[in-house]
Protein backbone atom coordinates (compact mmCIF):
# COMPACT_ATOMS: atom_id res chain seq x y z
CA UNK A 1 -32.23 76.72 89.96
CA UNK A 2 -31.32 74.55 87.17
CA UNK A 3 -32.09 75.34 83.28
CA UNK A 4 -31.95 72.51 80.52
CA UNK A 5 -30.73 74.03 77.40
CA UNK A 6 -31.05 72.52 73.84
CA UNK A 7 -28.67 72.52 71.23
CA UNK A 8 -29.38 73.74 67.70
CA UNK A 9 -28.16 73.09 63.90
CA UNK A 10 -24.79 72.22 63.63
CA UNK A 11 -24.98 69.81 66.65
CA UNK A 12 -25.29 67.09 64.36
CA UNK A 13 -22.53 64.33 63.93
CA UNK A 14 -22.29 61.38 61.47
CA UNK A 15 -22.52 58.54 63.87
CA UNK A 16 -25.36 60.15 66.26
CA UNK A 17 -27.83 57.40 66.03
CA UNK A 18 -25.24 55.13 66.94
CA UNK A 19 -24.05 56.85 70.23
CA UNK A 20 -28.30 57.70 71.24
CA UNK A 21 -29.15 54.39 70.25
CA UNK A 22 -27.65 53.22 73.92
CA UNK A 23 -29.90 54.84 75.87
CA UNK A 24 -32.79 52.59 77.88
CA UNK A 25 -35.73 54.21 75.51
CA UNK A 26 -33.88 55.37 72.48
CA UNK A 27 -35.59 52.39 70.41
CA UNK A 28 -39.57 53.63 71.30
CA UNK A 29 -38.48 56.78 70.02
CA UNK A 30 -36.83 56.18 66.76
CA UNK A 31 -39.80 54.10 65.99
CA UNK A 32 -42.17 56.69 66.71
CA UNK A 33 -39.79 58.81 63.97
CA UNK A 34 -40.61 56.30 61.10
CA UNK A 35 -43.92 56.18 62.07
CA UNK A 36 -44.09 60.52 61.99
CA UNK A 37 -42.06 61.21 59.33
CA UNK A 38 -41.83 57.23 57.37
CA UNK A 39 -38.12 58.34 57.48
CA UNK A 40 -35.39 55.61 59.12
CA UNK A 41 -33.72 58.18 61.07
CA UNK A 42 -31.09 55.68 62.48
CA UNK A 43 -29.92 55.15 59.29
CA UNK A 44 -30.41 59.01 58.61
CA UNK A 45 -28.04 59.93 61.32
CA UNK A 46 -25.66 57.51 60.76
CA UNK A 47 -25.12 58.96 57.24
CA UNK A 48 -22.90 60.78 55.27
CA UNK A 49 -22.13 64.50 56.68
CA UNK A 50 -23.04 66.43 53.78
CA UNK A 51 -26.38 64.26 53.88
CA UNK A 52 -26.85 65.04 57.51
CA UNK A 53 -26.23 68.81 57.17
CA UNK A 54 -29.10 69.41 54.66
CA UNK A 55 -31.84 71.38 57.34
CA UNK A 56 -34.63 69.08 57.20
CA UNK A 57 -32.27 66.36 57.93
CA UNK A 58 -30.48 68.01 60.52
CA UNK A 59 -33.18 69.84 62.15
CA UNK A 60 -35.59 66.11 63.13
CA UNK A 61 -32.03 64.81 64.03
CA UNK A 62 -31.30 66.91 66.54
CA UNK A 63 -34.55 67.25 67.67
CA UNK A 64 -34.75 63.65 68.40
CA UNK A 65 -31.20 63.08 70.04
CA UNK A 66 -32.26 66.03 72.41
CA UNK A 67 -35.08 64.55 73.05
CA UNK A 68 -33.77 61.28 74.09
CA UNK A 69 -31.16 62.86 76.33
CA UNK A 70 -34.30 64.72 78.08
CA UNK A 71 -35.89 61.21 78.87
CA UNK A 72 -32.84 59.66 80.07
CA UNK A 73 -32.53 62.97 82.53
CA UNK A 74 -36.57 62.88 83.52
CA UNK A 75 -35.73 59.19 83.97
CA UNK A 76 -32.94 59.66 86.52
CA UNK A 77 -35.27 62.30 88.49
CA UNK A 78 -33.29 64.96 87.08
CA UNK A 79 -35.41 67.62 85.88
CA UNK A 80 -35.40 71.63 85.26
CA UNK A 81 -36.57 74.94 86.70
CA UNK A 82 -36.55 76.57 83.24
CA UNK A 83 -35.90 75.73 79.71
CA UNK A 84 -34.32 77.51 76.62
CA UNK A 85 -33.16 76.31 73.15
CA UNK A 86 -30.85 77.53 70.89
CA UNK A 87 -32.60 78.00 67.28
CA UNK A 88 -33.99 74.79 66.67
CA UNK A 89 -33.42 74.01 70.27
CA UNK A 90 -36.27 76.01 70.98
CA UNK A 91 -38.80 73.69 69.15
CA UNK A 92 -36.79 70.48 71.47
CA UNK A 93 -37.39 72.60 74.94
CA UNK A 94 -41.11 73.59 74.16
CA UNK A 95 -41.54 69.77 73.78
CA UNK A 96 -39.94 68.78 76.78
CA UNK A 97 -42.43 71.58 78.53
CA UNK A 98 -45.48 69.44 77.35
CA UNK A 99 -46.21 72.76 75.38
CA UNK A 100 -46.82 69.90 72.23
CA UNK A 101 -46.24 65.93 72.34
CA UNK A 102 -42.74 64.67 70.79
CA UNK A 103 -44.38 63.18 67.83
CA UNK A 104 -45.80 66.65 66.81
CA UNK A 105 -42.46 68.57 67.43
CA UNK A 106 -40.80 66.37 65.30
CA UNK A 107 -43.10 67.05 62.70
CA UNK A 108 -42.68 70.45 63.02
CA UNK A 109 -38.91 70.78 63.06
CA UNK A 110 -38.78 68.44 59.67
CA UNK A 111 -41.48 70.76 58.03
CA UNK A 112 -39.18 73.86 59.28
CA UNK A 113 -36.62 72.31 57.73
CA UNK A 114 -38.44 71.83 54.22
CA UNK A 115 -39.65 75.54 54.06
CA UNK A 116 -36.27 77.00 55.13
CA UNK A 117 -34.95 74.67 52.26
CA UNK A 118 -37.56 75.96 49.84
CA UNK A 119 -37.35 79.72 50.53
CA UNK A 120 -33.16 79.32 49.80
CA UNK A 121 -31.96 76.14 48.36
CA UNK A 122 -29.03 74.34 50.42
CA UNK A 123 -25.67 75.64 49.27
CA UNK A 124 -27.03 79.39 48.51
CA UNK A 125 -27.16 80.42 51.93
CA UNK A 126 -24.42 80.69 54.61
CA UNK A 127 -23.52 81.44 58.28
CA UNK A 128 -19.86 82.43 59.78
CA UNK A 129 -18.98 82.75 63.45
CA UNK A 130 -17.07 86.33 64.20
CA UNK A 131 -14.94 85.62 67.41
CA UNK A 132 -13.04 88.54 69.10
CA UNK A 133 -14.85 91.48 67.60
CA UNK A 134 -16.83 94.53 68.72
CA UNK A 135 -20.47 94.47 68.35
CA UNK A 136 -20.88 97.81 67.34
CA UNK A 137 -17.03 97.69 64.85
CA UNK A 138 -18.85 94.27 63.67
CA UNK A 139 -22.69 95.94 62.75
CA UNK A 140 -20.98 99.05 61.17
CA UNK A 141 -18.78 96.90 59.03
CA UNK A 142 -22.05 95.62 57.45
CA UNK A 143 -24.07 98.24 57.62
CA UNK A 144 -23.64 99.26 54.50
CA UNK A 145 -23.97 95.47 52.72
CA UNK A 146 -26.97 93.89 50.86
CA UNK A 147 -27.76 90.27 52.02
CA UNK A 148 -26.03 89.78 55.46
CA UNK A 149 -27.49 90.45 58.91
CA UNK A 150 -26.28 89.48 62.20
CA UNK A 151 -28.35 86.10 63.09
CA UNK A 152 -26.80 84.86 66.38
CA UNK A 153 -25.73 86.99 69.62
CA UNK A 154 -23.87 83.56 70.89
CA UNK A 155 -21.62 84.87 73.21
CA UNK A 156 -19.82 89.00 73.91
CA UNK A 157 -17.26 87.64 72.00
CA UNK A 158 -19.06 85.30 69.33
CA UNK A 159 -21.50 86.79 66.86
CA UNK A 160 -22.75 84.77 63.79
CA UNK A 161 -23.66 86.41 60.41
CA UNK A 162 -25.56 84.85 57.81
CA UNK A 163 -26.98 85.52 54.40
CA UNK A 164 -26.39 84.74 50.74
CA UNK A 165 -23.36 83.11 49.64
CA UNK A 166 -21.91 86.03 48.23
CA UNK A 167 -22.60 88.22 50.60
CA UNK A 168 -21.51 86.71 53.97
CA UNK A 169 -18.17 85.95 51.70
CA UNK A 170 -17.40 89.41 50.97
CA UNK A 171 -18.62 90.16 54.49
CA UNK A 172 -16.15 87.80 55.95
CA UNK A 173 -12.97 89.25 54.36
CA UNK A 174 -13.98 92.42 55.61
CA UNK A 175 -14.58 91.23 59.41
CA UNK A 176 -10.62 89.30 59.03
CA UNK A 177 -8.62 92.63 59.02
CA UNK A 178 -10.07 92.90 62.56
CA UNK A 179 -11.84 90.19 64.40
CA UNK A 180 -9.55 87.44 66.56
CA UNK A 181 -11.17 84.41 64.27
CA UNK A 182 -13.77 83.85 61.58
CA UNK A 183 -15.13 80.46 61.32
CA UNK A 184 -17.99 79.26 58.31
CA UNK A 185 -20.41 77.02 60.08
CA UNK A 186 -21.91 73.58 58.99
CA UNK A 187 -25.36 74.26 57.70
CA UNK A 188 -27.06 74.67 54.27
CA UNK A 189 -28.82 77.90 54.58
CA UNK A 190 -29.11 81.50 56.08
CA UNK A 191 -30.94 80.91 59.44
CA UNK A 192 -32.20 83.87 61.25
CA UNK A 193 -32.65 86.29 58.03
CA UNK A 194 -35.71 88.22 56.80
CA UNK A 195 -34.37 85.83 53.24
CA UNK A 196 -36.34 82.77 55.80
CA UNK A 197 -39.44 85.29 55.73
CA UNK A 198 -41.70 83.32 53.26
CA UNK A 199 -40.50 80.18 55.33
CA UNK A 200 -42.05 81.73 58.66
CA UNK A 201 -45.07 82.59 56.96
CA UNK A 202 -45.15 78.88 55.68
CA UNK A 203 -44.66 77.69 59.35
CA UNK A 204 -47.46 80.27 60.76
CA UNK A 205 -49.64 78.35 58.47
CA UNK A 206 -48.53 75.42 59.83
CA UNK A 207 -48.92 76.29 63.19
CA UNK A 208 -52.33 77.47 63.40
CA UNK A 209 -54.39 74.61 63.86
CA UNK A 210 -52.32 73.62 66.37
CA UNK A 211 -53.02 74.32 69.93
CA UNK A 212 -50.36 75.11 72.15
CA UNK A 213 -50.50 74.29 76.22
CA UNK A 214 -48.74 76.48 79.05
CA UNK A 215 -45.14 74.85 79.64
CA UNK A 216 -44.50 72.84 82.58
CA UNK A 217 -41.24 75.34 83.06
CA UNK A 218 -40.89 78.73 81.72
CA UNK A 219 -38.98 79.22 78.84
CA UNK A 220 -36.79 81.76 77.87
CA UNK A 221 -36.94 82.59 73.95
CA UNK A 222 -34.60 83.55 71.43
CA UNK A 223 -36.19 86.38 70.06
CA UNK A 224 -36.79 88.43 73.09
CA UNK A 225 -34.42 86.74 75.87
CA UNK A 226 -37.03 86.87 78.52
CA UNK A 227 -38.70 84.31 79.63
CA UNK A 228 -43.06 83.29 79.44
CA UNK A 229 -45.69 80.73 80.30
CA UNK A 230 -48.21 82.41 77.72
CA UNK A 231 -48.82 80.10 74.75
CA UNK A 232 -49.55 82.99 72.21
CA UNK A 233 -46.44 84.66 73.28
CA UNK A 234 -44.73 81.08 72.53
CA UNK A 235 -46.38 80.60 69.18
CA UNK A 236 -45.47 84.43 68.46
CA UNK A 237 -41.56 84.14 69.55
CA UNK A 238 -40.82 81.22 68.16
CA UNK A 239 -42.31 82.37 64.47
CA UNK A 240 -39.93 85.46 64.88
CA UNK A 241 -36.94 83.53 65.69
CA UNK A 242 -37.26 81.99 61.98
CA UNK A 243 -36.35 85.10 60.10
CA UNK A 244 -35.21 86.80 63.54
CA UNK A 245 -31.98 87.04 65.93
CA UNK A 246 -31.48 84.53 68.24
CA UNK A 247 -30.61 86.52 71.33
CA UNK A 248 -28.45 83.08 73.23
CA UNK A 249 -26.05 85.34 75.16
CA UNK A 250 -29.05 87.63 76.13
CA UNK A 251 -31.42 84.51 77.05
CA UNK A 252 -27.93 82.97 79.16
CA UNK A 253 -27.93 86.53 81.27
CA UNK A 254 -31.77 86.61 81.84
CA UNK A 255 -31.82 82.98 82.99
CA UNK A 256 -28.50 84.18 85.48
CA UNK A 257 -30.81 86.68 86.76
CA UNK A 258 -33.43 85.18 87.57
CA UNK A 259 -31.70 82.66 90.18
CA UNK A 260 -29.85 79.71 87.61
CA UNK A 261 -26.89 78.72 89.02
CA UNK A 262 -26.90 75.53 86.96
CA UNK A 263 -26.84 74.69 83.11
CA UNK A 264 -27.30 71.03 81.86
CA UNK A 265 -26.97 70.99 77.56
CA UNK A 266 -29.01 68.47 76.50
CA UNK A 267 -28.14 67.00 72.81
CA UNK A 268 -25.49 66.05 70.94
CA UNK A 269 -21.88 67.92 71.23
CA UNK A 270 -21.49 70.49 73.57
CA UNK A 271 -21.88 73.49 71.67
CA UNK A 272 -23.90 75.72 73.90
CA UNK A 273 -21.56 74.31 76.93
CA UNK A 274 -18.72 75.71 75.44
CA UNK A 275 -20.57 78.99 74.88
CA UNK A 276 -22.21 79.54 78.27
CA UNK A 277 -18.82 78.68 79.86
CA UNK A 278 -17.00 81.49 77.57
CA UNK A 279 -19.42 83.68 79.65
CA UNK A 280 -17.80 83.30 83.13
CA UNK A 281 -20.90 80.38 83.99
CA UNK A 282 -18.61 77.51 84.82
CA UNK A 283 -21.62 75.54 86.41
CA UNK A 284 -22.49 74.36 82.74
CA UNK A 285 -22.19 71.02 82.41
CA UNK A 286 -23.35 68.11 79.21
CA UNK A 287 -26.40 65.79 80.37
CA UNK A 288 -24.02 62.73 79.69
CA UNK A 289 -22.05 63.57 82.41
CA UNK A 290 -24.93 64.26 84.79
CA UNK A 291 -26.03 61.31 84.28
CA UNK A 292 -22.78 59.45 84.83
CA UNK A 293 -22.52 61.83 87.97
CA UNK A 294 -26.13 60.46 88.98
CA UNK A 295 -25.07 56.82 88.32
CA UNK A 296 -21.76 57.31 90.37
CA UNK A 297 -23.84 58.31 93.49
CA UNK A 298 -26.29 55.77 93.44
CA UNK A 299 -23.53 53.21 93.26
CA UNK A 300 -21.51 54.81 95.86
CA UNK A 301 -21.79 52.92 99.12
CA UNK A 302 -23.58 54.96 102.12
C-alpha cells in the first residue's frame, strides 16, 4: 500500500511558483487561483519570505503547489491507497480525495488563514521544534506555564510547542538545559492552540453550508491518527485540528499498521520525508523523484 502525504506551513519557499510553474498543468491551476481568490499567486510565491510566511499567504500557497504535484502524480498513473496531511496538509489530501473540488479547498485554506490571522495577529504567536527530548520531561516542563501547549507530535524525537510570544520564549530556555536541539519555526502564529479557538469557530461557520463527499481513499487525520471515510467525522477532525494536536507521528504508525509500506510527500520541500524517515520508514520518498523514477522507466528500452 502506498499513502500520499501533504506537507503543511513552513513548506513554503520564495521561488515556489517558479519551480511548480514547470509542470504540464501548473498554468490551468494558477489561473483558477486568481479567479478564487483575485490573488496572482505566481507572483505571491515568488515573493519576499517574510511576505510568504504570513498564514493566509502561506496556507493557499502550499495548498496549491501540493496540489499540482498530486496532478502531475494522477497524471503519471501514480495514485494512493490512503491519504494524510500534515496541518494544512490535511485540507490539500481531503481535496485530492474528491471530498471538495480544488477551487473550494483553496478557498478554504486562504479563509483559515485570515481567521487564524485575526484571532492572533502575525508576529504575536510562535512555534519551536524540541528535538531529543522526553515526552513526558518535555509536558512536565510546561505544565506549570500559561500560554504554551504542545501542538505537533512530529516525530519520538521531535515535538513542536507553540503559543504566545512570550511564552514559548521562556518555554524554550527552559527545554535548552535538556533537549538535544531547539529550533523556532517559520510561521506567524500559534497553530494548534485553544488561542486558534475563535478561529475554528469562524471556520465551523464557514464550513457548514458546505457539503462534504466520502473520500476516494481513506484518510488518516491529525487529531485522532486513525483513519475514516465518514464525512461528518472529516468535517469534525479537521475543525479540531485548528485549535488541536496534530498527532503526525501517531497518523505515520497507524498508516504502518494498516499495510503502507510506501510514503510519497507531495509539496514543496521535504519536510514530512525527513520526518517519516527519522522513524525507521526508509520507503519515504518526494513525488519529484517518483516521477523522475516513472519517466526513467518509460524511457528505458524493453
Amino acid at each position: 500500500m502506498t499513502a500520499f502525504v501533504f506537507p503543511g506551513q513552513g513548506s513554503q519557499y520564495s521561488g515556489m511558483g517558479k519551480e511548480f510553474m514547470s509542470y504540464p498543468r501548473a498554468r490551468y491551476f494558477f489561473e483558477r487561483a486568481k479567479e478564487v481568490l483575485g490573488i496572482d499567486m505566481y507572483q505571491l510565491m515568488n515573493s519576499d519570505e517574510e511576505i510568504l510566511k504570513i498564514t493566509e499567504n502561506a496556507q493557499p500557497a502550499i495548498y496549491l503547489a501540493s496540489y499540482i504535484a498530486f496532478d502531475e502524480l494522477v497524471r503519471n498513473g501514480i495514485v494512493p491507497n490512503i491519504v494524510a496531511g500534515h496541518s494544512l496538509g490535511e485540507y490539500t489530501a481531503l481535496a485530492a480525495a474528491d471530498v471538495y473540488d480544488f477551487d473550494l479547498g483553496l478557498y478554504l485554506v486562504r479563509k483559515r488563514g485570515e481567521y487564524i490571522s485575526q484571532a492572533v495577529p502575525p508576529g504575536l504567536g510562535s512555534m519551536a521544534a524540541v528535538l531529543g527530548v522526553n515526552l513526558s520531561k518535555l509536558e512536565q516542563t510546561i505544565s506549570d506555564m500559561d500560554g504554551v501547549w504542545i501542538a505537533n507530535y512530529n516525530a519520538p524525537d521531535q515535538i513542536v510547542i507553540s503559543g504566545s510570544v512570550e511564552s514559548v520564549k521562556k518555554a524554550v530556555e527552559r527545554i535548552k538545559t535538556f533537549a538535544k536541539r531547539v529550533i523556532e519555526l517559520k510561521v506567524s502564529g500559534p497553530f494548534h492552540t485553544p488561542l486558534l479557538e475563535s478561529a475554528r469557530e469562524k471556520m465551523a461557520r464557514e464550513l457548514r453550508g458546505v457539503k462534504f463527499r466520502r473520500p476516494r481513499w481513506p484518510i488518516v487525520m491529525n487529531s485522532t491518527a486513525k483513519e475514516t471515510t465518514d464525512p461528518e467525522e472529516i468535517r469534525e477532525n479537521v475543525l479540531a485540528q485548528i485549535s488541536g494536536p496534530v498527532r503526525w507521528y501517531q497518523s505515520v504508525e497507524r498508516m504502518t499498521l494498516l499495510g503502507v509500506h510506501s510514503f510519497v510527500e507531495v509539496g514543496p520541500q521535504r519536510v514530512l520525508t525527513n520526518l517519516i524517515k527519522k522513524m525507521s520508514r526508509e520507503n519515504c520518498k518526494h513525488f519529484s523523484e517518483v516521477l523522475a523514477e516513472e519517466k526513467r522507466l518509460i524511457s528505458e528500452p524493453v
